[in-house]
Protein backbone atom coordinates (compact mmCIF):
# COMPACT_ATOMS: atom_id res chain seq x y z
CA UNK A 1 44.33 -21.42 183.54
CA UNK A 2 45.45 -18.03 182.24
CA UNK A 3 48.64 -17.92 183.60
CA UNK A 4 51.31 -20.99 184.99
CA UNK A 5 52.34 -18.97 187.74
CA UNK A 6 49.72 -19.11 190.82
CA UNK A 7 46.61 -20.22 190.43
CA UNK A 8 44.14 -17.63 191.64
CA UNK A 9 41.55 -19.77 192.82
CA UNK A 10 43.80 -21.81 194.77
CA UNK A 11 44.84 -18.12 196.68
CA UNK A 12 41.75 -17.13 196.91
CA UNK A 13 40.55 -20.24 198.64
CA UNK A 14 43.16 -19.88 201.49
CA UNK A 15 42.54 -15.86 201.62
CA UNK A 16 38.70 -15.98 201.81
CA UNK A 17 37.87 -19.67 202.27
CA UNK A 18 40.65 -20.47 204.99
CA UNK A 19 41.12 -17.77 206.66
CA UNK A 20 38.21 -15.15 206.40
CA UNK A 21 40.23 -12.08 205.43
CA UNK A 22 37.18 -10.19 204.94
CA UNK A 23 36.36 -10.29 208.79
CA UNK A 24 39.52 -7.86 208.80
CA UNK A 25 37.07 -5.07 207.02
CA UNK A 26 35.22 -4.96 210.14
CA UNK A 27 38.12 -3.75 212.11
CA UNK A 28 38.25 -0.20 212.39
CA UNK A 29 41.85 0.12 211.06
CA UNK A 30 40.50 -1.43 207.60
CA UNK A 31 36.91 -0.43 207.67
CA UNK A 32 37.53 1.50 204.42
CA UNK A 33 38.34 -1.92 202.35
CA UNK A 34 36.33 -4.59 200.66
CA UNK A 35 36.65 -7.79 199.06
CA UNK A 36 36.15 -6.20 195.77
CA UNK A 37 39.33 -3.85 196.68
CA UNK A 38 41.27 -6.87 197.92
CA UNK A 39 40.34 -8.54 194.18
CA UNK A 40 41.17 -5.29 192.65
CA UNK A 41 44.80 -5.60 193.53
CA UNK A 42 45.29 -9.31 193.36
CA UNK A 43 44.32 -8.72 189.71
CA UNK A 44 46.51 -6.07 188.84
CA UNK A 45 49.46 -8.35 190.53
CA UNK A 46 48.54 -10.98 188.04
CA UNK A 47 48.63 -8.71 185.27
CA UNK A 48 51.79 -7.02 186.27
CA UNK A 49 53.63 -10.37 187.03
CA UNK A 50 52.84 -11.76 183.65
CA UNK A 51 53.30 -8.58 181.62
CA UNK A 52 56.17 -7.40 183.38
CA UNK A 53 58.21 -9.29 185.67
CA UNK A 54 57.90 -12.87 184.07
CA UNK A 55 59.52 -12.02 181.31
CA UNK A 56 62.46 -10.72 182.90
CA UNK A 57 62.90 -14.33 184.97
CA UNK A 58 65.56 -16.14 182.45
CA UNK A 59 66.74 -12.54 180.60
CA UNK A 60 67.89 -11.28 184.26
CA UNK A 61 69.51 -14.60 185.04
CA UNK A 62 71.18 -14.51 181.91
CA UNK A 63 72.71 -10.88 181.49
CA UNK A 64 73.24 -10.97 185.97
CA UNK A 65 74.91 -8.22 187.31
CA UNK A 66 78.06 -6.36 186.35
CA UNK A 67 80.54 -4.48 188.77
CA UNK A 68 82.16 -1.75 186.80
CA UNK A 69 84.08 1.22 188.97
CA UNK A 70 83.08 0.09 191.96
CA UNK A 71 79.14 0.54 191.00
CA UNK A 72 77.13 -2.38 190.50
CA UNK A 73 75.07 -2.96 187.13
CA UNK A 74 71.70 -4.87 187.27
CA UNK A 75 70.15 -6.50 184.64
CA UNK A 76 68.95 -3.48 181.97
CA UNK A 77 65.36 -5.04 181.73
CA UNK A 78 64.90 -4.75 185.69
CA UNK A 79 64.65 -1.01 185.14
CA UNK A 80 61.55 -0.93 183.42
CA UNK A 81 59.64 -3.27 185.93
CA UNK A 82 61.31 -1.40 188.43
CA UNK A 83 60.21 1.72 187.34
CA UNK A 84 56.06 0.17 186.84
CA UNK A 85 56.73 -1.17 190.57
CA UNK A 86 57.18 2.30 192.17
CA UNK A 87 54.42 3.65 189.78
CA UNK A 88 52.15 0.93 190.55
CA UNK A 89 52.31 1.83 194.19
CA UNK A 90 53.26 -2.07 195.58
CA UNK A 91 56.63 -0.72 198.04
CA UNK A 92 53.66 1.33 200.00
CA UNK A 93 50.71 -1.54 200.24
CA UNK A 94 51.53 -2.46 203.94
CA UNK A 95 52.46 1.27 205.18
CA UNK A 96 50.25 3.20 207.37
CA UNK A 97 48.32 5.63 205.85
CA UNK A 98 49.74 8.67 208.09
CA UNK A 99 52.94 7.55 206.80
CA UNK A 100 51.81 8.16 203.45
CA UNK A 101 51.07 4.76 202.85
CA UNK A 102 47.67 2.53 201.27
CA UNK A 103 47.66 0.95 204.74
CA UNK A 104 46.62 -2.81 203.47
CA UNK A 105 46.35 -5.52 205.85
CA UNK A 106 49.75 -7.12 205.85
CA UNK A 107 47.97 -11.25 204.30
CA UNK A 108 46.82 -9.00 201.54
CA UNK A 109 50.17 -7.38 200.69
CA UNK A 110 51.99 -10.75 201.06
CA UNK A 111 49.40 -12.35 198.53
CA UNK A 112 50.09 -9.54 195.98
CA UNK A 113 53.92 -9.92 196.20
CA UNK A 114 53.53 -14.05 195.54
CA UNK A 115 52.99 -13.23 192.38
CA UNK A 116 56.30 -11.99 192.02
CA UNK A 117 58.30 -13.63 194.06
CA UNK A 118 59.39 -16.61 191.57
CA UNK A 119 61.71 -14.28 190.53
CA UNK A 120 63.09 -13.45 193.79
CA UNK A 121 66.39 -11.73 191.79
CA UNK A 122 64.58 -9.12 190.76
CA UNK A 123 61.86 -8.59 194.24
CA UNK A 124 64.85 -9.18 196.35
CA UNK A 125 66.07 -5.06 195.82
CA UNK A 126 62.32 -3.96 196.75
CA UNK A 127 61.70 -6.77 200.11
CA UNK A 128 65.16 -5.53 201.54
CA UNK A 129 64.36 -2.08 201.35
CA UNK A 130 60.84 -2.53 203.15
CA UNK A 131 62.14 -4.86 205.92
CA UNK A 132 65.29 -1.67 206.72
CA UNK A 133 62.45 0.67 206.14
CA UNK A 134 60.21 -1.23 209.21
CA UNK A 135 63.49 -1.49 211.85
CA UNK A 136 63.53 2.74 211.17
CA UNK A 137 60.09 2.71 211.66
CA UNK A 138 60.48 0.97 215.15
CA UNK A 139 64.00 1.71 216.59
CA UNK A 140 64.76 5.26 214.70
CA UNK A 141 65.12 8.53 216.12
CA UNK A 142 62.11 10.94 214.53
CA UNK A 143 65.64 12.46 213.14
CA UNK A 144 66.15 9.07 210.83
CA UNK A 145 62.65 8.42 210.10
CA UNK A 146 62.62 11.90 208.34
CA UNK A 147 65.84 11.53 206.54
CA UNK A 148 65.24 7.98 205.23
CA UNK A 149 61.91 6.79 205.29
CA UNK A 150 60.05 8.91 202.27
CA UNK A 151 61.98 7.89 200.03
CA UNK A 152 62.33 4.36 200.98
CA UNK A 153 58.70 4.32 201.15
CA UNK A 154 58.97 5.05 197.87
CA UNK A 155 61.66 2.67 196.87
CA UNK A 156 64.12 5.17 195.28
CA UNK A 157 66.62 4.40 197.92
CA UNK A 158 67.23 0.86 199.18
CA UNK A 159 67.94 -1.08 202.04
CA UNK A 160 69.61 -4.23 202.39
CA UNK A 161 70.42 -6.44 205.89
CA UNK A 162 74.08 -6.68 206.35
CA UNK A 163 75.36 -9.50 209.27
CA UNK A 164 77.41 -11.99 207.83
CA UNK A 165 80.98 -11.76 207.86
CA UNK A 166 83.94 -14.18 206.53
CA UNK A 167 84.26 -15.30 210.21
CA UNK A 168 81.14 -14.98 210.96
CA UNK A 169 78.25 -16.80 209.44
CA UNK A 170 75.37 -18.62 211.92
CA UNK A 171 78.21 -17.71 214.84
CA UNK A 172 76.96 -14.01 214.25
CA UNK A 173 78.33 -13.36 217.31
CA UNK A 174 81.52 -13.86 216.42
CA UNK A 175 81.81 -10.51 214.04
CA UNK A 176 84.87 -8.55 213.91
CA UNK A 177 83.48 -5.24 212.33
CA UNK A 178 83.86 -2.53 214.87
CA UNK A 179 82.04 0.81 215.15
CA UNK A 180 84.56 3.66 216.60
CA UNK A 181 82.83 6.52 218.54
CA UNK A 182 82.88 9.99 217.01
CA UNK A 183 82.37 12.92 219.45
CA UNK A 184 79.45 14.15 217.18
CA UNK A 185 77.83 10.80 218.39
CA UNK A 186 78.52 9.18 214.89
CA UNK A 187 80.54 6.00 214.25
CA UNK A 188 82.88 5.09 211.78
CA UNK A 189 82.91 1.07 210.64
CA UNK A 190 85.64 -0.74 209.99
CA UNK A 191 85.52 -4.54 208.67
CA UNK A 192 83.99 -6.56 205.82
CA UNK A 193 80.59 -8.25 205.17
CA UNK A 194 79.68 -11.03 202.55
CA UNK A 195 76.54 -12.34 201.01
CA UNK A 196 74.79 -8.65 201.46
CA UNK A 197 71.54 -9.56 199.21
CA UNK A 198 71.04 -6.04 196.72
CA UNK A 199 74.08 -4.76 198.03
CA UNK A 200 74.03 -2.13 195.56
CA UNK A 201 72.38 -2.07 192.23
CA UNK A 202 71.61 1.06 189.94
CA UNK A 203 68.10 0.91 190.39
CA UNK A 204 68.13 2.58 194.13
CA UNK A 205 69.45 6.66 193.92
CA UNK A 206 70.95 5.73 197.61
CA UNK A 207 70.88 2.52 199.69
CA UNK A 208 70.80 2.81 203.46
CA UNK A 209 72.69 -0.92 204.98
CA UNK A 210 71.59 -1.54 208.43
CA UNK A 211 75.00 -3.01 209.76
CA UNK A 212 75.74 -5.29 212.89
CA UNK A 213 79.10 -3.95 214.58
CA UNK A 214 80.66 -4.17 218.07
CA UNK A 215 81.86 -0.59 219.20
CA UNK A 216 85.00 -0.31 220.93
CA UNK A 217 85.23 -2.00 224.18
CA UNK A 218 82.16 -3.95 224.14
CA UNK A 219 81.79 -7.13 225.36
CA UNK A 220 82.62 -10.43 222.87
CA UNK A 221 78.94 -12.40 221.71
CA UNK A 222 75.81 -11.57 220.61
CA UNK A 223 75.27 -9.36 224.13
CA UNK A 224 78.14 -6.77 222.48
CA UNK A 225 76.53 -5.77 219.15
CA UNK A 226 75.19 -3.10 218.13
CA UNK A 227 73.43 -2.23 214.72
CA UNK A 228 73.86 0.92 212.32
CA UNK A 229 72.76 2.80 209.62
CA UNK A 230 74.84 3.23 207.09
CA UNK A 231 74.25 5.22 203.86
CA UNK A 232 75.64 5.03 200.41
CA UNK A 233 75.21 8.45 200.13
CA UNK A 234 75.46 10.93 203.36
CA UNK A 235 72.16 12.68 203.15
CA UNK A 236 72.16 16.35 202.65
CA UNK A 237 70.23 18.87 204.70
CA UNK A 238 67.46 19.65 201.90
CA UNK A 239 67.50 15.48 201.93
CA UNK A 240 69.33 14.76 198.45
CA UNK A 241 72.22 12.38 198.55
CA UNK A 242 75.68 14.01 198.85
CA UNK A 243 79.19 12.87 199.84
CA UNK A 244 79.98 8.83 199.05
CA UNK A 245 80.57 6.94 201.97
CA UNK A 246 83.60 5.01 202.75
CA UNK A 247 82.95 1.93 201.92
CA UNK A 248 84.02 -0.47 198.18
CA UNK A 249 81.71 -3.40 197.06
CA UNK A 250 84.61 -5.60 196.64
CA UNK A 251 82.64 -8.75 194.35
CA UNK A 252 79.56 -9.63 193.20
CA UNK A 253 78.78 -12.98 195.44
CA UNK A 254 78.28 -16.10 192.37
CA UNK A 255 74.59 -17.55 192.91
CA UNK A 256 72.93 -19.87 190.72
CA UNK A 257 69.93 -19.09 189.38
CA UNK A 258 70.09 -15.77 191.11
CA UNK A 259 72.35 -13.57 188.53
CA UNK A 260 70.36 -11.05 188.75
CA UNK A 261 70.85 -10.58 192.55
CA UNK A 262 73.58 -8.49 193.67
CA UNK A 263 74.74 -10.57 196.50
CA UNK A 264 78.08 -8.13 197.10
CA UNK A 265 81.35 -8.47 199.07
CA UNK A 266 81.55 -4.61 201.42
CA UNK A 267 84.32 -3.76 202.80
CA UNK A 268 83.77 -1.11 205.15
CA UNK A 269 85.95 2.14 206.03
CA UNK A 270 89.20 0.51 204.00
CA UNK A 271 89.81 4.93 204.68
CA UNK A 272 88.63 4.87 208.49
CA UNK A 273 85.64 7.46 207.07
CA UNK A 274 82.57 4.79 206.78
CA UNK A 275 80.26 7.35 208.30
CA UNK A 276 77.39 5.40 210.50
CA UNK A 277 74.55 6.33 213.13
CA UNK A 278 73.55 4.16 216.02
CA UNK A 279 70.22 2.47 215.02
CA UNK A 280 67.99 2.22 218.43
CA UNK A 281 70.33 1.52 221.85
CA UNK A 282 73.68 -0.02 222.09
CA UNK A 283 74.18 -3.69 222.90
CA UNK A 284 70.91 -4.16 221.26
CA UNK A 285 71.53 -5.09 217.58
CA UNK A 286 70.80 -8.76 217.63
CA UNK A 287 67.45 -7.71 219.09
CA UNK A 288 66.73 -5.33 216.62
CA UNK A 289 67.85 -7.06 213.48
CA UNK A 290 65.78 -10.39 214.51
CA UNK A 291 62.84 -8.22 213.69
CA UNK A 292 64.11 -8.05 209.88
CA UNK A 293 65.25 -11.31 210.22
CA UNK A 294 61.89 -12.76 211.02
CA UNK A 295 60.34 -10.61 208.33
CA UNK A 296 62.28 -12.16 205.69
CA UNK A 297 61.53 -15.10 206.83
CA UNK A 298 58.11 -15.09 206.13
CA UNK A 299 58.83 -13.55 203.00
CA UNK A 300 61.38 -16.62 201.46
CA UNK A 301 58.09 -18.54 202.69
CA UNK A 302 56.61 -16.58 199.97
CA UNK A 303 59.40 -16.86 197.82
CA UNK A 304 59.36 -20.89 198.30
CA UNK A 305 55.57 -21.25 197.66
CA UNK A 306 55.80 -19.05 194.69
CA UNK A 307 58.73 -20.79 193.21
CA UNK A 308 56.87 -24.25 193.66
CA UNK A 309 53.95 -23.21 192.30
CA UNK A 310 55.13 -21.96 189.28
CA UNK A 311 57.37 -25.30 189.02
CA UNK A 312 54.18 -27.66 190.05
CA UNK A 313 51.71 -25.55 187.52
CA UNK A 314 53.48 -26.26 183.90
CA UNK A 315 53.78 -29.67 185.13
CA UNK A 316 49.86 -30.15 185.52
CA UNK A 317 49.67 -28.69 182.22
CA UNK A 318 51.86 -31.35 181.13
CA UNK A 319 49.76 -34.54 182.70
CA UNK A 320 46.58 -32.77 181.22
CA UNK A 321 47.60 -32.11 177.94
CA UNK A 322 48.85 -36.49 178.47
CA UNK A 323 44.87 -36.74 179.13
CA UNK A 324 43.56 -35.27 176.42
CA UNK A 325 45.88 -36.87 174.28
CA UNK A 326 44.80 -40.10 175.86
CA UNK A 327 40.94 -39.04 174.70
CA UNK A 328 41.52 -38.25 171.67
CA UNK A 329 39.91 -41.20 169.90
CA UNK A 330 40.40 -39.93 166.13
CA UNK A 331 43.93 -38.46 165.06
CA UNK A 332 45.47 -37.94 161.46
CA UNK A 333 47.33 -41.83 160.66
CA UNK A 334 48.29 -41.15 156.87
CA UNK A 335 51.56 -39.69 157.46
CA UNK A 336 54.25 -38.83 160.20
CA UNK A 337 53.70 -35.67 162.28
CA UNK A 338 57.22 -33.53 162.37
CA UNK A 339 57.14 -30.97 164.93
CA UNK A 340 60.52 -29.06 164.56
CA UNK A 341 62.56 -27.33 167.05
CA UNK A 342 63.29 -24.34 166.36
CA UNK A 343 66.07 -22.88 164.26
CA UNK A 344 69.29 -23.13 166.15
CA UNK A 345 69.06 -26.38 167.67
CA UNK A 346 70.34 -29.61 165.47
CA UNK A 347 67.73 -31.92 166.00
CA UNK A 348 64.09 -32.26 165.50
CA UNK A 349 61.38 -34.89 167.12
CA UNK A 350 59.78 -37.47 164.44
CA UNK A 351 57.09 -38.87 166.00
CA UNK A 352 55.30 -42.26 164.91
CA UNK A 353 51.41 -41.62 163.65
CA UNK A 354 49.21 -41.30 166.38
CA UNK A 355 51.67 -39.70 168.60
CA UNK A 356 50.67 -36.40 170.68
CA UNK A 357 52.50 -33.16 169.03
CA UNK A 358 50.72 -31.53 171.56
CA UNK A 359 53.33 -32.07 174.36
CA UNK A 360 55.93 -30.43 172.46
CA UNK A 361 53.97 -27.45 171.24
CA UNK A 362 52.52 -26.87 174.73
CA UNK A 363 56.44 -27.20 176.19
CA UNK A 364 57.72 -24.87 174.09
CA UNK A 365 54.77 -22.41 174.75
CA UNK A 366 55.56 -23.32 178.99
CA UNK A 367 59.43 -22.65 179.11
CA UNK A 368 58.89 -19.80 177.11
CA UNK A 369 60.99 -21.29 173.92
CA UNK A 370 60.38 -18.97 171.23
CA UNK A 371 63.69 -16.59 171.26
CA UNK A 372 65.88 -15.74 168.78
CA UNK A 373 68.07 -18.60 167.28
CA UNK A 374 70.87 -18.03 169.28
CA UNK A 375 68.68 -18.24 172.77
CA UNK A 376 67.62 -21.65 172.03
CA UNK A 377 70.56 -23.14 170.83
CA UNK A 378 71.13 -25.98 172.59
CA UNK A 379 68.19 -25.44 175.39
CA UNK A 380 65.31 -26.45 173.11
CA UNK A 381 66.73 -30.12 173.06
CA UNK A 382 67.20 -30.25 176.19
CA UNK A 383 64.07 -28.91 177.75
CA UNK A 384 61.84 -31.06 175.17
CA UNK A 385 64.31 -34.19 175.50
CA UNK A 386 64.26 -34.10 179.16
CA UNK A 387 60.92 -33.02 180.11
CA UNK A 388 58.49 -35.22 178.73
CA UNK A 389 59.44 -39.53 178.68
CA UNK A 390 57.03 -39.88 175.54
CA UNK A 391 60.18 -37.97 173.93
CA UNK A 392 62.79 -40.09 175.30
CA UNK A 393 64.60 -43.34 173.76
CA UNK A 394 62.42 -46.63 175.15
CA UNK A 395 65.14 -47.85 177.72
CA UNK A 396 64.73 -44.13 179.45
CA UNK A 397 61.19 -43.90 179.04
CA UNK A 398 60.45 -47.50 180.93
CA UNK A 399 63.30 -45.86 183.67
CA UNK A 400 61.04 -42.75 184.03
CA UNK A 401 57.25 -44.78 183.65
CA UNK A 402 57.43 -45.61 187.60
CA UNK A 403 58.20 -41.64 188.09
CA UNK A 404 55.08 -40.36 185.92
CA UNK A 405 53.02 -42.80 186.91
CA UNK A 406 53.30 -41.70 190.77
CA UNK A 407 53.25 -37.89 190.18
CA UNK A 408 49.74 -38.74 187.80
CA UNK A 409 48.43 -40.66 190.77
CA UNK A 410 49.31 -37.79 193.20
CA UNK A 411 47.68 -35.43 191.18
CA UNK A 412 44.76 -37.49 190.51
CA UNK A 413 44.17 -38.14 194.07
CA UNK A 414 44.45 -33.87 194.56
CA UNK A 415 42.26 -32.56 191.31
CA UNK A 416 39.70 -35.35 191.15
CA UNK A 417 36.47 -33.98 192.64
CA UNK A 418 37.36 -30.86 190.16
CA UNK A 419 37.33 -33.06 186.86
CA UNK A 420 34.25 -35.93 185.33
CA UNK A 421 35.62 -39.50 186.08
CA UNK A 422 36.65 -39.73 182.07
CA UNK A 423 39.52 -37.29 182.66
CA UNK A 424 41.33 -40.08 184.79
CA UNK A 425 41.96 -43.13 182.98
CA UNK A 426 43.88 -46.22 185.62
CA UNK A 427 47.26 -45.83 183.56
CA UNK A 428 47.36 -42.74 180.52
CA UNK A 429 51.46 -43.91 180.26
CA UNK A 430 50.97 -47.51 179.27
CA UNK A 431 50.58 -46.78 175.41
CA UNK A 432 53.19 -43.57 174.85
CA UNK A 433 54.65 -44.54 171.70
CA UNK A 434 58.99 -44.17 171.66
CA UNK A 435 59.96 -41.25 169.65
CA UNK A 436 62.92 -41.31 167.38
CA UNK A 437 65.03 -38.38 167.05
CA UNK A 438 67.40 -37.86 164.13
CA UNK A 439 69.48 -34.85 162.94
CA UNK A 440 68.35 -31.98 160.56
């Protein structure tokens, strides 16, 4: 396997084996696409997720996001990516065509982006925007669709989905931001939202917030919201980004794993100027936002089957490299085999003769453990101590035997009409050797 991300046979099977995308070619709408197309672009997302947004996985989660003036900072080596991602023409795959769009089916779209949704930090700022961009495709006034939608199209502005509130989490109903009525037919916002996923970032020239808000004098509940558009930037009549709106990312939300997200704090109109326009008809925000809502839920689908496959693939990796160890009928018995950690790190793995070096080699290669001496300090240990038993003192290896031996039969029991009979031996565990580790 090329890459420990997503298998591509595995997504082709379910594309063209399970369920018959190519039957969509005969459509009219898609009559001018092929299999060979479809392959085309699943390709290049394999080569741009491991050439470009791989490597930014643990770097982004390291450096996060930075609020400095009241402007939030993303991770420096999302800019790159971000900038191949517009040029590589992924934020227009699942736009129509007379809206300047490559007008792919939507399955085919979703397949390119789950190869880079294990790092959903960094896709996050790009799914947003697409999902605001759709609701102004459906509920905006031609008036909005002009203003916004080229250049979210082209993700240089953003978009982000903006309901919760301190008060009000899954009782959404329950907000307490409130929309005041201009005589222009404009709204100013007043109140706060948390958890706003790519709140702001310096990737995006302007971000446009679709906001839930209850205008003055509506009913309490769901049946009394409304939903707005609300700009970072008020748009200018030649369509460049002008005046700042009224409104102060307040925090950057703490996430594990997810540093690289700006998940902000807003608080809205703190000078009673958060400039807004009606999105659609009053009263009828839940309604509209549920269609964003249920688009991002098939996307963390996407998100969650990416993340487990590229969990479940160095794994399998693991239990075959355990095979071929087992195989291996003739190793090197005159000496000790020392396979050292790198620099940085204070201890190293002596194994016994006979032992399989290959596990640590082929971890190291997996986690991505060759950085500088300062990156590994300290992780090397604990990725190679914790990751494979045939590394671990005896007393933890029999505790974690019981483990490996059920995730080998699982895996056997999924993989063995792929594999000759030879490559599944009853129990591969029963003879790892105990390693002994001692300092440098």
């Amino acid at each position: 396997m090329a890459n420990l991300i997503i298998d591509p046979r595995d997504q082709k099977f379910v594309l063209y084996e399970m369920l018959n995308i190519e039957e969509l070619c005969k459509a009219p709408l898609y009559a001018d696409f092929s299999r060979d197309m479809f392959d085309m672009v699943l390709n290049e997302a394999e080569k741009f997720s491991t050439t470009a947004i791989f490597p930014t996985l643990a770097e982004g989660d390291r450096e996060g996001c930075r609020l400095v003036d009241g402007n939030v900072h993303i991770p420096k080596c999302y800019h790159r990516s971000a900038q191949i991602y517009r040029e590589g023409g992924w934020p227009t795959m699942n736009v129509a065509a007379e809206e300047g769009g490559q007008g792919f089916p939507l399955v085919v779209a979703m397949a390119a982006k789950e190869w880079f949704s294990h790092n959903s930090a960094f896709v996050s700022y790009f799914s947003l925007t697409e999902g605001a961009a759709r609701l102004i495709e459906t509920y905006g006034t031609e008036t909005q669709k002009k203003k916004y939608l080229p250049k979210m199209h082209e993700a240089v502005w953003g978009g982000t989905m903006a309901l919760t509130e301190p008060g009000a989490g899954t009782d959404v109903g329950n907000l307490k931001t409130k929309a005041i009525r201009r005589p222009d037919g404009t709204f100013r916002l007043q109140g706060t939202k948390i958890f706003i996923t790519s709140g702001d970032s310096d990737i995006m020239e302007n971000i446009i917030h679709p906001v839930l808000a209850r205008i003055e004098g509506d009913p309490p509940g769901t049946g009394g919201i409304s939903i707005f558009l609300v700009p970072k930037f008020l748009v200018n009549d030649d369509g460049t980004p002008g005046k700042r709106n009224d409104y102060a990312i307040g925090k950057i939300e703490e996430k594990m794993g997810i540093h690289g997200s700006a998940t902000c704090l807003i608080n809205l109109g703190d000078n009673g100027e958060c400039y807004a326009e009606l999105l659609g008809e009053e009263r009828q925000g839940m309604k509209i936002m549920f269609q964003m809502m249920n688009g991002a839920r098939i996307g963390i689908g996407i998100q969650s089957l990416s993340g487990s496959s590229i969990a479940y693939l160095p794994w399998l990796e693991i239990l075959r490299g355990l095979l071929d160890w087992n195989r291996q009928q003739e190793m090197d018995r005159a000496a000790p085999t020392h396979i050292p950690v790198p620099s940085g790190s204070r201890k190293r793995l002596e194994y016994k003769p006979g032992e399989p070096p290959v596990l640590a080699v082929k971890l190291q290669e997996m986690f991505g453990l060759h950085d500088t001496p300062a990156v590994c300090n300290g992780r090397v240990p604990v990725m190679i101590h914790l990751l494979s038993p045939a590394q671990r003192p005896v007393q933890v290896t029999q505790d974690l035997r019981g483990f490996w031996q059920r995730t080998y039969q699982e895996v056997k029991k999924e993989l063995k009409g792929r594999y000759p009979k030879h490559y599944w031996p009853d129990d591969p565990f029963s003879a790892i050797p105990t390693a002994r580790v001692r300092p440098d």
